[in-house]
PDB file of N, CA and C in Angstrom:
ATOM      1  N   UNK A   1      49.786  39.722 143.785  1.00  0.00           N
ATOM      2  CA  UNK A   1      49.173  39.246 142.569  1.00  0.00           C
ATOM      3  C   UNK A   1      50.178  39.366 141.417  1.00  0.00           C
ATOM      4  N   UNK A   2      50.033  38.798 140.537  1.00  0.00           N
ATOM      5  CA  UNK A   2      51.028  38.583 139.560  1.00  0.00           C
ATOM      6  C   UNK A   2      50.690  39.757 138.189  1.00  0.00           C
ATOM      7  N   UNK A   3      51.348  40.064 137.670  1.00  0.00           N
ATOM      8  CA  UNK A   3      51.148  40.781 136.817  1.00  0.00           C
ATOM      9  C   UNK A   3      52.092  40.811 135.701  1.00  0.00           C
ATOM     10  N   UNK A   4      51.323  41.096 134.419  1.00  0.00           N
ATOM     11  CA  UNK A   4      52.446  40.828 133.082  1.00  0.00           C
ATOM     12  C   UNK A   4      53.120  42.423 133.003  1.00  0.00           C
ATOM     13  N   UNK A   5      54.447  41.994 132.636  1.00  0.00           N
ATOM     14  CA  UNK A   5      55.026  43.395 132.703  1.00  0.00           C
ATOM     15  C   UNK A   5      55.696  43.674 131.055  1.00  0.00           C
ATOM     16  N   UNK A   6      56.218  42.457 129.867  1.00  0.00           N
ATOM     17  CA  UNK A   6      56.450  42.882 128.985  1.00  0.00           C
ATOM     18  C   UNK A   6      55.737  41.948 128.278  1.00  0.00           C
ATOM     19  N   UNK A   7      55.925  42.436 126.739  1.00  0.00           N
ATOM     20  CA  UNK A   7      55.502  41.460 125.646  1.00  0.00           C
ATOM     21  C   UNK A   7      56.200  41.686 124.320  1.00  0.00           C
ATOM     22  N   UNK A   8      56.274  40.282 124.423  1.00  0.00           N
ATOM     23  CA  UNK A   8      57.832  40.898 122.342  1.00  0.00           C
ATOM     24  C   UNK A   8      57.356  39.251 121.758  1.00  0.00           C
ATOM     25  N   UNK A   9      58.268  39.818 120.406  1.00  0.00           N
ATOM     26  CA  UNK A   9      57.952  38.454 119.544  1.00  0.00           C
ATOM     27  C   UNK A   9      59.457  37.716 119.691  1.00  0.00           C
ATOM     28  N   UNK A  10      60.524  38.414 120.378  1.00  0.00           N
ATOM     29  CA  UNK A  10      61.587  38.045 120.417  1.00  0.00           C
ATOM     30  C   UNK A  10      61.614  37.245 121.768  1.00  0.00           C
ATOM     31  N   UNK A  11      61.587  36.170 122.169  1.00  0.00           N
ATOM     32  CA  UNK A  11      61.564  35.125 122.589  1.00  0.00           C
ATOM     33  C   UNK A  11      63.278  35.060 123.406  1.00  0.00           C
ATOM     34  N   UNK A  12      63.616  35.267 122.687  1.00  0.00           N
ATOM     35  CA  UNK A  12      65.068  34.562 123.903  1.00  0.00           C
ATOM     36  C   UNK A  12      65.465  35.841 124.581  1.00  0.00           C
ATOM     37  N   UNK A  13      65.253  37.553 123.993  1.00  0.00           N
ATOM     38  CA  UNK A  13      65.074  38.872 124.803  1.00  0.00           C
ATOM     39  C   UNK A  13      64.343  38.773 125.704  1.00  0.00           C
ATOM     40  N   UNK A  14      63.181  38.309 125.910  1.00  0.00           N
ATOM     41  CA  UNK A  14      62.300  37.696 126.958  1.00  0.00           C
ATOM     42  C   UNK A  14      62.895  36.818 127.948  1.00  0.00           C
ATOM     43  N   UNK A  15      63.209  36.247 127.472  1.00  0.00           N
ATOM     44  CA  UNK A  15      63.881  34.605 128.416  1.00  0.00           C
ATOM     45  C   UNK A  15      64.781  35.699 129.225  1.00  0.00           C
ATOM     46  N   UNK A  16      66.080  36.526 128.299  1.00  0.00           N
ATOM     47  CA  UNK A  16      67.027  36.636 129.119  1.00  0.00           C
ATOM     48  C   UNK A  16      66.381  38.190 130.068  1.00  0.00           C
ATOM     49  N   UNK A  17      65.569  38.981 129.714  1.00  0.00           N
ATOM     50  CA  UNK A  17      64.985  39.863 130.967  1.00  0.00           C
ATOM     51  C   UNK A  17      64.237  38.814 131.902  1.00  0.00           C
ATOM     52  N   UNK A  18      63.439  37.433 131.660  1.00  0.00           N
ATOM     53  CA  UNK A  18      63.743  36.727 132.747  1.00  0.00           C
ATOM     54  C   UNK A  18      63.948  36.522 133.773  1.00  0.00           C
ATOM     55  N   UNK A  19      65.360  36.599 133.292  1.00  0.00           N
ATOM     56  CA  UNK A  19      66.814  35.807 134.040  1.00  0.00           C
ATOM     57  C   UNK A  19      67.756  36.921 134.773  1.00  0.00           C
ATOM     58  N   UNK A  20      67.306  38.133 133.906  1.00  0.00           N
ATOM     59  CA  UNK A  20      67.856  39.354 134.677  1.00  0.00           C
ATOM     60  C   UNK A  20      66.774  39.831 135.931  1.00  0.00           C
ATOM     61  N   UNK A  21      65.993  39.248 135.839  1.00  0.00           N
ATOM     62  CA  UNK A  21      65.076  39.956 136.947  1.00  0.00           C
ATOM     63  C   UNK A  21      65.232  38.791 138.113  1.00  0.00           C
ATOM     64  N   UNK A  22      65.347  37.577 137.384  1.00  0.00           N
ATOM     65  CA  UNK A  22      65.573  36.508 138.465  1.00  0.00           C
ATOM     66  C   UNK A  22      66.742  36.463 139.432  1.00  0.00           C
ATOM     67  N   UNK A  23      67.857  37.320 138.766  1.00  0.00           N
ATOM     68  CA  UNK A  23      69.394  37.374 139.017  1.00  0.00           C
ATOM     69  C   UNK A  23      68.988  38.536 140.413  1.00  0.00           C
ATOM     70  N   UNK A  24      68.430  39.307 140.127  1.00  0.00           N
ATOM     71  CA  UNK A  24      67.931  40.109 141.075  1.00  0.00           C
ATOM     72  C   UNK A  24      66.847  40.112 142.156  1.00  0.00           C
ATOM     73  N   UNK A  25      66.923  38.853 142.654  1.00  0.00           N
ATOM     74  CA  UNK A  25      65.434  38.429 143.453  1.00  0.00           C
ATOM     75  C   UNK A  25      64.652  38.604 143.013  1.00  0.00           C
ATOM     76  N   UNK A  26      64.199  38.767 142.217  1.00  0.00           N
ATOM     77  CA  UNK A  26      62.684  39.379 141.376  1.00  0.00           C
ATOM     78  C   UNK A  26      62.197  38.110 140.862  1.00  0.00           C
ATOM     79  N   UNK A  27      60.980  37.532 141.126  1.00  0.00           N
ATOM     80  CA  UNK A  27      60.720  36.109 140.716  1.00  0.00           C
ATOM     81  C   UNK A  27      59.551  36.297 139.547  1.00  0.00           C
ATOM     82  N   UNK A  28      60.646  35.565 138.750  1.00  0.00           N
ATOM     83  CA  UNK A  28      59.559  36.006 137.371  1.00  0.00           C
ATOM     84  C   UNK A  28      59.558  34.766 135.918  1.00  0.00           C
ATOM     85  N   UNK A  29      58.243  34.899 135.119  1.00  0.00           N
ATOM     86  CA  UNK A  29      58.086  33.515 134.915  1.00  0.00           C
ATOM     87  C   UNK A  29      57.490  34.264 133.094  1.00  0.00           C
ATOM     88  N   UNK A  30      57.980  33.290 132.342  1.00  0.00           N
ATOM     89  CA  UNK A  30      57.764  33.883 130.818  1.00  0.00           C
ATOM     90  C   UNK A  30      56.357  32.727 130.554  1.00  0.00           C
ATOM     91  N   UNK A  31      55.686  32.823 129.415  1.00  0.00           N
ATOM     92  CA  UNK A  31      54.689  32.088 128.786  1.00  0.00           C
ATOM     93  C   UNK A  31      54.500  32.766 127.230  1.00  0.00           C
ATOM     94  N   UNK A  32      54.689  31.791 126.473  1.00  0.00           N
ATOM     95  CA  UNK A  32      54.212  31.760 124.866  1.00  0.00           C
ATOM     96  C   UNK A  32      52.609  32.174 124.714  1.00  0.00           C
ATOM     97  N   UNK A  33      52.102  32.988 124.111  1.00  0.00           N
ATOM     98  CA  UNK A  33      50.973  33.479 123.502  1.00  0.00           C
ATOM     99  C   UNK A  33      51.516  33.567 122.129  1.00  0.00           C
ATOM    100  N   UNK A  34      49.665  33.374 121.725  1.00  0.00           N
ATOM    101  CA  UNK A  34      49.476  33.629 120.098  1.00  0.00           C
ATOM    102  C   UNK A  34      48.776  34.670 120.449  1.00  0.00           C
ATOM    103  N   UNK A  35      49.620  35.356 119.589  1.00  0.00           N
ATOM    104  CA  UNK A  35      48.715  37.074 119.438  1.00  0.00           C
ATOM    105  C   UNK A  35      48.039  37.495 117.912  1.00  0.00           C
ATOM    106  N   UNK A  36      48.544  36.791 116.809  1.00  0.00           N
ATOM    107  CA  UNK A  36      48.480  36.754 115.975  1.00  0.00           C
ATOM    108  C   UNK A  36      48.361  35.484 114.714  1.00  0.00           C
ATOM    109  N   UNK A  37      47.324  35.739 114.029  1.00  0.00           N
ATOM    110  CA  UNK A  37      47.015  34.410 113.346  1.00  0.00           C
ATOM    111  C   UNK A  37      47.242  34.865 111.934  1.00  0.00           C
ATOM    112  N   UNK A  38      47.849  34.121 110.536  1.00  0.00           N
ATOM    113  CA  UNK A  38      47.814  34.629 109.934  1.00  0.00           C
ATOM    114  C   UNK A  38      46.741  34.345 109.138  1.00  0.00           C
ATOM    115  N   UNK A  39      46.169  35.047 107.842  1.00  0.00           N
ATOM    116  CA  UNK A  39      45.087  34.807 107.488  1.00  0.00           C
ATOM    117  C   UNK A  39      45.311  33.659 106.018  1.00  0.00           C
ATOM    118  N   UNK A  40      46.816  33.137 106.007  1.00  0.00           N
ATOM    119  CA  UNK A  40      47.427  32.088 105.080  1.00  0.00           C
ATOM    120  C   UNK A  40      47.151  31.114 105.749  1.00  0.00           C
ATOM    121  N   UNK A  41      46.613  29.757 104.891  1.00  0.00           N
ATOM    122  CA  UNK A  41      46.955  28.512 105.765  1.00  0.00           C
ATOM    123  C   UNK A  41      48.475  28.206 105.637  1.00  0.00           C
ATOM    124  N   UNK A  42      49.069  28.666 105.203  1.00  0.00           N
ATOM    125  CA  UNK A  42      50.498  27.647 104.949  1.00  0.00           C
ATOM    126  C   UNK A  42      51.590  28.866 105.911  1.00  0.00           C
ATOM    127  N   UNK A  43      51.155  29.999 106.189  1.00  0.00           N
ATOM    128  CA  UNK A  43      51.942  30.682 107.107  1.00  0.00           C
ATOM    129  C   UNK A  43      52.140  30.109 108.596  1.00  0.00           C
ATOM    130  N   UNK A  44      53.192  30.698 109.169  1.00  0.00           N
ATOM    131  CA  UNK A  44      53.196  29.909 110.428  1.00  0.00           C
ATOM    132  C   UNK A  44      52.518  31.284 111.327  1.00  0.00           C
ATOM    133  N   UNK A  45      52.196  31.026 112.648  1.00  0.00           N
ATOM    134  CA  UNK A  45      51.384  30.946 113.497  1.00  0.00           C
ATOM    135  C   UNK A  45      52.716  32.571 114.059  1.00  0.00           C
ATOM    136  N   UNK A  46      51.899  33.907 114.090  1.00  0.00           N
ATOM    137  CA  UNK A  46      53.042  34.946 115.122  1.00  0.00           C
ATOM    138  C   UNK A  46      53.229  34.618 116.708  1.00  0.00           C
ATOM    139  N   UNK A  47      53.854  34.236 116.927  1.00  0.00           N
ATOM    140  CA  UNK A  47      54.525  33.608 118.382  1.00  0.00           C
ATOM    141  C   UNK A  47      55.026  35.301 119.877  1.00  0.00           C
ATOM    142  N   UNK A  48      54.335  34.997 120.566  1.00  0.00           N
ATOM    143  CA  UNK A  48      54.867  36.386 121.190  1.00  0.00           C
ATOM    144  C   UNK A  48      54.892  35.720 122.765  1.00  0.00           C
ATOM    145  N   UNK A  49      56.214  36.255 123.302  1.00  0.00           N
ATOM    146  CA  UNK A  49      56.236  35.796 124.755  1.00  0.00           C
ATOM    147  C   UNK A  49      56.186  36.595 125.898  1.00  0.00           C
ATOM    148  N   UNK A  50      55.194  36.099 126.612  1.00  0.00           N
ATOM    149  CA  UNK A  50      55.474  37.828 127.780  1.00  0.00           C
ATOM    150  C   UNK A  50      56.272  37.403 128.914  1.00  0.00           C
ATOM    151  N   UNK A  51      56.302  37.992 129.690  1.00  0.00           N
ATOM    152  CA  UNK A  51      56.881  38.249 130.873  1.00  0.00           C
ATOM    153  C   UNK A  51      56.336  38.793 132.564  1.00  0.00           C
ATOM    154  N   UNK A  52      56.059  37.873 133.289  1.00  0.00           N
ATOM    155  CA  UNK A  52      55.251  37.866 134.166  1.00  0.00           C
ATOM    156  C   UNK A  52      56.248  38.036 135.431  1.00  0.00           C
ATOM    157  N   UNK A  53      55.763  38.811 136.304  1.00  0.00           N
ATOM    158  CA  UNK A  53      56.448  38.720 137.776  1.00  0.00           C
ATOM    159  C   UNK A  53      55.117  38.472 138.901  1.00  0.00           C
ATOM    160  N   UNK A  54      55.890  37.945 139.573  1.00  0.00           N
ATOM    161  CA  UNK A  54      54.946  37.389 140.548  1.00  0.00           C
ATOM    162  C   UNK A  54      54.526  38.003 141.705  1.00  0.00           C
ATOM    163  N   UNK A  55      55.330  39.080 142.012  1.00  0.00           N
ATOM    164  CA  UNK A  55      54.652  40.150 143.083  1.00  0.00           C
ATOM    165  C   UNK A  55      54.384  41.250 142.469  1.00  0.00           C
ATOM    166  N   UNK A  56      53.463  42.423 143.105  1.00  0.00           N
ATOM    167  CA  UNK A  56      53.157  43.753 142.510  1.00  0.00           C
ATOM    168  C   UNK A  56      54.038  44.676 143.100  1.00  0.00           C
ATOM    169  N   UNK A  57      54.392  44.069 144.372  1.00  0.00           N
ATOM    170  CA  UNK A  57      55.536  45.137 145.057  1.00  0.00           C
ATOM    171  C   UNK A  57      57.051  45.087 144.693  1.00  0.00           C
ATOM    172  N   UNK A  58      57.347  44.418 143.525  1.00  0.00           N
ATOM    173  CA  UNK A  58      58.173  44.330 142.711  1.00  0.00           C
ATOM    174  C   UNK A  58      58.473  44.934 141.788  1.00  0.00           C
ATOM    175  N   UNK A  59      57.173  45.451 141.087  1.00  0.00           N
ATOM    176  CA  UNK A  59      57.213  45.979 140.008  1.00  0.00           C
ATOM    177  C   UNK A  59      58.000  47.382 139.288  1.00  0.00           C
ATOM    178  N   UNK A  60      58.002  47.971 140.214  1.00  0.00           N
ATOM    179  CA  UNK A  60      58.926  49.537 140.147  1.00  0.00           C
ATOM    180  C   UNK A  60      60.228  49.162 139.978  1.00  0.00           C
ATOM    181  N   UNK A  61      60.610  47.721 140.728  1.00  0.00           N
ATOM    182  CA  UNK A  61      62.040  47.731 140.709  1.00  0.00           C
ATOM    183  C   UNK A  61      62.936  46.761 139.311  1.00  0.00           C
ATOM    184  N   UNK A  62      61.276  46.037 139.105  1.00  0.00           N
ATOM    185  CA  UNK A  62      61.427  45.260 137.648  1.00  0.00           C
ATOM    186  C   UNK A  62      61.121  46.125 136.225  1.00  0.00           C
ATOM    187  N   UNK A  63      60.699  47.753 136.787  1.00  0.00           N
ATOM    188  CA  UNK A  63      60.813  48.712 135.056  1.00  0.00           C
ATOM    189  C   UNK A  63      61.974  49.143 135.266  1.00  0.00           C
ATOM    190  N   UNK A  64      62.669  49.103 136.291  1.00  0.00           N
ATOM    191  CA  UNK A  64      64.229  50.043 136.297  1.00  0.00           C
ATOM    192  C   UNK A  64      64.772  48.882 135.940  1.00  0.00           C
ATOM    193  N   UNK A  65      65.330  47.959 135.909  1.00  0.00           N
ATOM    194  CA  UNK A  65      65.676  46.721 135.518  1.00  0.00           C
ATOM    195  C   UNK A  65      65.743  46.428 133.802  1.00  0.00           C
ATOM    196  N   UNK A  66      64.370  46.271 134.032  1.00  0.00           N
ATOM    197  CA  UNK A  66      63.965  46.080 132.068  1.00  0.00           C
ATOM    198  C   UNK A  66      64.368  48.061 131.633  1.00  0.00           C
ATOM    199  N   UNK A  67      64.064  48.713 131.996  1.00  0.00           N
ATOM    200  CA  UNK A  67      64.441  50.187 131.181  1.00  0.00           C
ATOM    201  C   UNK A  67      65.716  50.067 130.897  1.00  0.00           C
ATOM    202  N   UNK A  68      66.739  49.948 131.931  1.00  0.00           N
ATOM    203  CA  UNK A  68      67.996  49.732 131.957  1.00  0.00           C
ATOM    204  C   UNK A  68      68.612  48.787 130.739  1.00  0.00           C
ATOM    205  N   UNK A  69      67.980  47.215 130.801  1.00  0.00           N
ATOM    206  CA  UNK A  69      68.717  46.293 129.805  1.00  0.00           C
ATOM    207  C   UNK A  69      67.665  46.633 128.590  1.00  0.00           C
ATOM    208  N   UNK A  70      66.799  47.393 127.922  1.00  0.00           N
ATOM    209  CA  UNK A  70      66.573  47.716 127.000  1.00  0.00           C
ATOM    210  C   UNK A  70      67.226  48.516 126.676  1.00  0.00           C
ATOM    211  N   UNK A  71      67.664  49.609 127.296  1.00  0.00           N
ATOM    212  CA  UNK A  71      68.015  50.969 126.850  1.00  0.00           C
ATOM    213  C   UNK A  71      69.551  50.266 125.925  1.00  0.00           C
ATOM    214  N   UNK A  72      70.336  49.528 127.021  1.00  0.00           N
ATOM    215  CA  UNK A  72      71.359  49.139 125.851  1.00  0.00           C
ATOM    216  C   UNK A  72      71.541  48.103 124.862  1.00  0.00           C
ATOM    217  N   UNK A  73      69.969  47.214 124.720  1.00  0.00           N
ATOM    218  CA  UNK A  73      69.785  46.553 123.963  1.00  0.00           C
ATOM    219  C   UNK A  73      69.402  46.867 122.114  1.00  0.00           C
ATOM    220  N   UNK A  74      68.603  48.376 122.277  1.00  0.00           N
ATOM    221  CA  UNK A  74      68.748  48.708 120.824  1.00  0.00           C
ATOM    222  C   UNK A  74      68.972  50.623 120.912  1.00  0.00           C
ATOM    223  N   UNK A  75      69.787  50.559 119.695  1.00  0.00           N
ATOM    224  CA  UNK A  75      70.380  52.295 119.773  1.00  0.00           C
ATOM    225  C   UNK A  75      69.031  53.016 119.562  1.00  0.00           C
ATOM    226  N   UNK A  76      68.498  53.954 120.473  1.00  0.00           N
ATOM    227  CA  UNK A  76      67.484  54.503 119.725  1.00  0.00           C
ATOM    228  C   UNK A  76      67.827  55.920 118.984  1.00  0.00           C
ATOM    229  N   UNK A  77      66.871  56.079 117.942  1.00  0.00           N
ATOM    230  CA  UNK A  77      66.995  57.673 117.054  1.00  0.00           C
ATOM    231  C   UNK A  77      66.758  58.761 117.973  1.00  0.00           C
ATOM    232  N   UNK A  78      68.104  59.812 117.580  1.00  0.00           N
ATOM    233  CA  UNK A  78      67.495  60.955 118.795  1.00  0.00           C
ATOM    234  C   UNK A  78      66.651  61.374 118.773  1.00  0.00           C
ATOM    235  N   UNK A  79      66.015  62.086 119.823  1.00  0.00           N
ATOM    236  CA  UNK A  79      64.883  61.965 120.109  1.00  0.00           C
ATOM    237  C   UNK A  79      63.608  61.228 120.550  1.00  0.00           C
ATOM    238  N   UNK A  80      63.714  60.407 119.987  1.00  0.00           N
ATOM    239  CA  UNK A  80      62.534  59.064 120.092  1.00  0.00           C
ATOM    240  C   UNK A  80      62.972  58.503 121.332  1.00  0.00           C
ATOM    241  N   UNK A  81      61.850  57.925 122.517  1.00  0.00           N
ATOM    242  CA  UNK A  81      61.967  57.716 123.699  1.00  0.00           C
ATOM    243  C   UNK A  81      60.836  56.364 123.424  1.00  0.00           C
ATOM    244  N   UNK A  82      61.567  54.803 123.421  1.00  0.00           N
ATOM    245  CA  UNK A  82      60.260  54.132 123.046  1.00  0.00           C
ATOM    246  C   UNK A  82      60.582  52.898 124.545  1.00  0.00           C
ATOM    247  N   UNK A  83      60.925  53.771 125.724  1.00  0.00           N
ATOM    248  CA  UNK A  83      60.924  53.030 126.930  1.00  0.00           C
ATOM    249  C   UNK A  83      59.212  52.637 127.531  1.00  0.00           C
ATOM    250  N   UNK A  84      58.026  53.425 126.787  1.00  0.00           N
ATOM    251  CA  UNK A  84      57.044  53.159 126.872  1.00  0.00           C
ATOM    252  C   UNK A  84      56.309  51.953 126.580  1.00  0.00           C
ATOM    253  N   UNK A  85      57.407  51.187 125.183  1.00  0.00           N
ATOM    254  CA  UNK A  85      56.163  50.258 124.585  1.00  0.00           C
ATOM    255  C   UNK A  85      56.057  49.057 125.097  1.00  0.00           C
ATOM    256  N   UNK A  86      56.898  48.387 126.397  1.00  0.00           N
ATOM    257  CA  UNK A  86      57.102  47.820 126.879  1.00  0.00           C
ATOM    258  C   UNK A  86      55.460  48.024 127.856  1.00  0.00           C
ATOM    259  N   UNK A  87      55.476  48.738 128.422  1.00  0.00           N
ATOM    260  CA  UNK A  87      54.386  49.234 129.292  1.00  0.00           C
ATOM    261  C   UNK A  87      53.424  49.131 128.425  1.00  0.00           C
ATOM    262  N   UNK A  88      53.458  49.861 127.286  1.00  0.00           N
ATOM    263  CA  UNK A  88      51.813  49.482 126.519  1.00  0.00           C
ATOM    264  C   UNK A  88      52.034  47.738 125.959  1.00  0.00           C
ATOM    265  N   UNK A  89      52.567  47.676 125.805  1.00  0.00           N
ATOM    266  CA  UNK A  89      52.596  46.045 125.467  1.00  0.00           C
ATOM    267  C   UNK A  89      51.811  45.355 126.861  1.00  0.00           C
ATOM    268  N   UNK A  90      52.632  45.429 128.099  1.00  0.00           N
ATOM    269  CA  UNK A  90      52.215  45.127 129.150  1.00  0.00           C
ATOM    270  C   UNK A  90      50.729  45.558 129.362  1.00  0.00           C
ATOM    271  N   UNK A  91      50.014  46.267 128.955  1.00  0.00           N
ATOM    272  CA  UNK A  91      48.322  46.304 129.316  1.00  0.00           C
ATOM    273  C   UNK A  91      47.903  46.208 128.114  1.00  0.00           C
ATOM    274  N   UNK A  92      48.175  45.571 127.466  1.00  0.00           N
ATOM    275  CA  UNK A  92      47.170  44.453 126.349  1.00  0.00           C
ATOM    276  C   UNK A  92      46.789  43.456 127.494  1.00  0.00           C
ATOM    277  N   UNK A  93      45.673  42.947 127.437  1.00  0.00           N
ATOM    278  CA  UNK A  93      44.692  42.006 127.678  1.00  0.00           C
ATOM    279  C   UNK A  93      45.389  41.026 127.561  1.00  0.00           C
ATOM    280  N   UNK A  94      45.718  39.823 128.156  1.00  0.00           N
ATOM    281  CA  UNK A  94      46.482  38.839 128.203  1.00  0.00           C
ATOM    282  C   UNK A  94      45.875  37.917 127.006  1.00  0.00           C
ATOM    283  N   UNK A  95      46.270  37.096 126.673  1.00  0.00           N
ATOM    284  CA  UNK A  95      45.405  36.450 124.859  1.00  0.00           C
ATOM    285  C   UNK A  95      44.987  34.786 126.145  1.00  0.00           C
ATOM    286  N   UNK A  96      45.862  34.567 126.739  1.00  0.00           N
ATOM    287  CA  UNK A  96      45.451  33.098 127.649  1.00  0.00           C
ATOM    288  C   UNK A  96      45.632  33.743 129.488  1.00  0.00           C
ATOM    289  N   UNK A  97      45.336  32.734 130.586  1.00  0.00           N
ATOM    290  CA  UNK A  97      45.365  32.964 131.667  1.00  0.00           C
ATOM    291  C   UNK A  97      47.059  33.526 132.216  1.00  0.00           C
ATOM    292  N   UNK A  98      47.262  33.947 133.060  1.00  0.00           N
ATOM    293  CA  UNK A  98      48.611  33.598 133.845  1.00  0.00           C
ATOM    294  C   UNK A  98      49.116  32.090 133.427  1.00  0.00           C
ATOM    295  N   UNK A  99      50.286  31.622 133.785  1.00  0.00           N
ATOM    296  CA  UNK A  99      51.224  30.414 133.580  1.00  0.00           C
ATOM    297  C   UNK A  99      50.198  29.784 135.080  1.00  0.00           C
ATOM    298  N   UNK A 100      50.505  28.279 134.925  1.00  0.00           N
ATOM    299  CA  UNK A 100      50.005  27.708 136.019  1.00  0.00           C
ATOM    300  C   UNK A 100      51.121  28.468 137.288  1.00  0.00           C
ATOM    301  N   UNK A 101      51.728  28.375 136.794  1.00  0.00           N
ATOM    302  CA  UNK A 101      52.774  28.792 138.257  1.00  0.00           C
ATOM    303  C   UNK A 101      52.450  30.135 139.057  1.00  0.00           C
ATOM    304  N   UNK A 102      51.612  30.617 138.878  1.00  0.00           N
ATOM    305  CA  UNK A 102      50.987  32.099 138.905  1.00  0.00           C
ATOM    306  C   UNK A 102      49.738  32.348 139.232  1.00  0.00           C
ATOM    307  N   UNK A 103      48.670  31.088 138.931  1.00  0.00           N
ATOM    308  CA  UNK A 103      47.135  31.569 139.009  1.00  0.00           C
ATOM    309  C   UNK A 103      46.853  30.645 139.933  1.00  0.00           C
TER     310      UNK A 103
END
């Protein structure tokens, strides 16, 4: 069964964990959600893309993967450990279905 594993508003960080999971047999498929509406009419629309893999017996090997290319994607403050929010991002309630490619 397929399952969402990240969620960001950064869109091409998405694309390229992707492409890193794809690089690694890991077959995995992104989709655009609106998670956020603003309460302006003239604002634009918060755009957030997740990140879906398509097996569950994948999954252990797709957080060492994403932990890994996050960890050197932003410096974190010592102390602070925010390899979690990926995971809480990931069990938010999906806002639309799986991608057709998936359900």
């Amino acid at each position: 069964m397929a399952q969402r594993i990240y969620i960001a508003s950064d869109q091409l960080l998405v694309n390229h964990l992707c492409n890193l999971l794809e690089k690694a047999g890991i077959p995995a498929l992104t989709q655009k959600a609106v998670m956020d509406a603003p309460q302006e009419e003239c604002t634009p629309l918060a755009w957030y893309s997740e990140l879906w893999i398509m097996r569950d017996g994948q999954l252990a090997r797709a957080w060492q993967l994403l932990d890994r290319a996050l960890a050197g994607e932003n410096p974190r403050p010592p102390g602070r450990d925010f390899s979690a929010l990926g995971r809480q991002a990931a069990n938010i309630p999906p806002s639309f279905p799986p991608p057709a490619e998936i359900a």
